[in-house]
Every structure is written in structure tokens, then in C-alpha cells.
Protein backbone atom coordinates (compact mmCIF):
# COMPACT_ATOMS: atom_id res chain seq x y z
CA UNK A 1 -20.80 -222.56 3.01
CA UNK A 2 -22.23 -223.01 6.55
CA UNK A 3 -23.40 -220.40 9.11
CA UNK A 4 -24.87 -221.36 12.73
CA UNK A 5 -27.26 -218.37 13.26
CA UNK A 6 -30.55 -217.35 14.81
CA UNK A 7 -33.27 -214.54 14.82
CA UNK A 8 -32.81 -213.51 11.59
CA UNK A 9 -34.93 -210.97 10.36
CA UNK A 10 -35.47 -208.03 7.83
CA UNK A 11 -37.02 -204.98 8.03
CA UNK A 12 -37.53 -202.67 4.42
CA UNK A 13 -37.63 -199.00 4.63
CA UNK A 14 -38.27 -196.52 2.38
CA UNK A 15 -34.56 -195.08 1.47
CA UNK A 16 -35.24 -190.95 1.54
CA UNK A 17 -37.34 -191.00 4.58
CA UNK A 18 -35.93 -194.04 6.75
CA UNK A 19 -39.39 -194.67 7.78
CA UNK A 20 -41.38 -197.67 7.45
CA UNK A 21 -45.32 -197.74 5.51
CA UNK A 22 -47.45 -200.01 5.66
CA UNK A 23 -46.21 -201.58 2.13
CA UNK A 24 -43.05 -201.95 3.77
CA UNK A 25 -44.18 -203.06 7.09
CA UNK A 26 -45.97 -205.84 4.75
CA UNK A 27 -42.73 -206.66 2.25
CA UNK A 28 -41.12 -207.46 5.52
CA UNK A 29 -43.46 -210.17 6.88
CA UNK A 30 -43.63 -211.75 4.09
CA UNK A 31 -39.77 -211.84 3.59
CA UNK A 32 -39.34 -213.45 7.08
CA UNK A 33 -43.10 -215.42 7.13
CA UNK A 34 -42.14 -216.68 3.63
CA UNK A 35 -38.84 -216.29 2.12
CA UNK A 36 -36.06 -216.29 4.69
CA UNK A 37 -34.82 -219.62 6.91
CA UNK A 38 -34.56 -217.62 10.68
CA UNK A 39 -32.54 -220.02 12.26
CA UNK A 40 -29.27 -222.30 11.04
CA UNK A 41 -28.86 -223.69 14.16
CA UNK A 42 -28.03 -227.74 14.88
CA UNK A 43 -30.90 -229.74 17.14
CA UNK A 44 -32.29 -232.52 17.57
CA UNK A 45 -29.47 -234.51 16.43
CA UNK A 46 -29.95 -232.76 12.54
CA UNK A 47 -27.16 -230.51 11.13
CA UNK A 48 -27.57 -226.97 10.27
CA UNK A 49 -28.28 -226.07 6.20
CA UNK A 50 -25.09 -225.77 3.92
CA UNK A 51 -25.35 -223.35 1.60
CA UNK A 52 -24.26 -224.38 -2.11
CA UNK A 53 -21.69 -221.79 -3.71
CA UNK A 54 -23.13 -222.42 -7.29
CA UNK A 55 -21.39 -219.73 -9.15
CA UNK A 56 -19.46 -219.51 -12.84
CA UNK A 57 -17.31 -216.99 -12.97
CA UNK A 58 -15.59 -215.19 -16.00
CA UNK A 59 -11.47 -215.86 -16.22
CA UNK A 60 -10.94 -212.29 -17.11
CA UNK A 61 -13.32 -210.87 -14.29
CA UNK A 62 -11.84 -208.93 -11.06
CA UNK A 63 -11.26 -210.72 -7.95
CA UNK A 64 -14.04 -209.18 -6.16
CA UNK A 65 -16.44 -210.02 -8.76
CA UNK A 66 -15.52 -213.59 -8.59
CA UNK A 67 -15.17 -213.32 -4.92
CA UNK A 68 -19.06 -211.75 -4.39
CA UNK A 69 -20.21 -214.05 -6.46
CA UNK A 70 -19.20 -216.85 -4.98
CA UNK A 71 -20.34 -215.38 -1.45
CA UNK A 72 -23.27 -214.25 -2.78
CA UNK A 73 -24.13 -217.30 -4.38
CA UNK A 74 -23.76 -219.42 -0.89
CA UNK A 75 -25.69 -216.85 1.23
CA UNK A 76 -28.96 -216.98 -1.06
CA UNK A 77 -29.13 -220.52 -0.63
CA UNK A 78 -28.24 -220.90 2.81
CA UNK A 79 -30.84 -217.89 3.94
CA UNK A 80 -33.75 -218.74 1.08
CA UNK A 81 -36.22 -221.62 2.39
């Protein structure tokens, strides 16, 4: 899986109150600081990040369980550093 982006960021809030504490406000730096790649895009003569689908899937699951999977599966590895 391969996706040319840029600027990608995060931001957690609390779900009842849509607002953001400082917990949150925390969570989220360290998602994009730490855990998230915020840019897929090709330079210097290098080639963006291909995400790996690495995903076993059951023969008698439903097609969007073996199809979010598989998505799923690529996105985490193309987004995670």
C-alpha cells in the first residue's frame, strides 16, 4: 500500500465534551512527536514508505472484515515510524 501525503497530524479529545485537557493536549504530541510518520512524500531522489498489508484472514469471515483488515493492516505500517 502506498500513500503520498503531508501534514499529518492528530488531535485527541475527550468524546462527551469535545474539548481538549491538558492529558489530551499531551497524548497528542506525543502521537505526532513520537508515533506517527507526518509526511509520505518522495525527495531527494528516495521513494515514499510502502506500507505492508500483513494480514490473515479467516475463509468464513465477511468481506468487510477481510477487507478492514487488510486496509487496516497497510495503514498502521505506512503511518507508524
Amino acid at each position: 500500500m502506498q500513500g503520498i501525503y503531508r501534514d499529518l497530524s492528530v488531535q485527541i479529545i475527550d468524546k462527551a465534551t469535545h474539548e481538549r485537557s491538558l492529558g489530551d493536549r499531551l497524548k497528542s504530541f506525543a502521537a505526532n512527536r513520537l508515533l506517527l510518520r507526518t509526511t509520505n512524500v518522495p525527495r531527494d531522489g528516495k521513494a515514499p514508505t510502502v506500507g505492508r498489508v500483513d494480514h490473515r484472514f479467516d475463509r468464513n469471515a465477511a468481506f468487510f472484515s477481510i477487507f478492514w483488515g487488510g486496509l487496516r493492516s497497510g495503514l498502521l505500517s505506512l503511518l507508524r515510524r
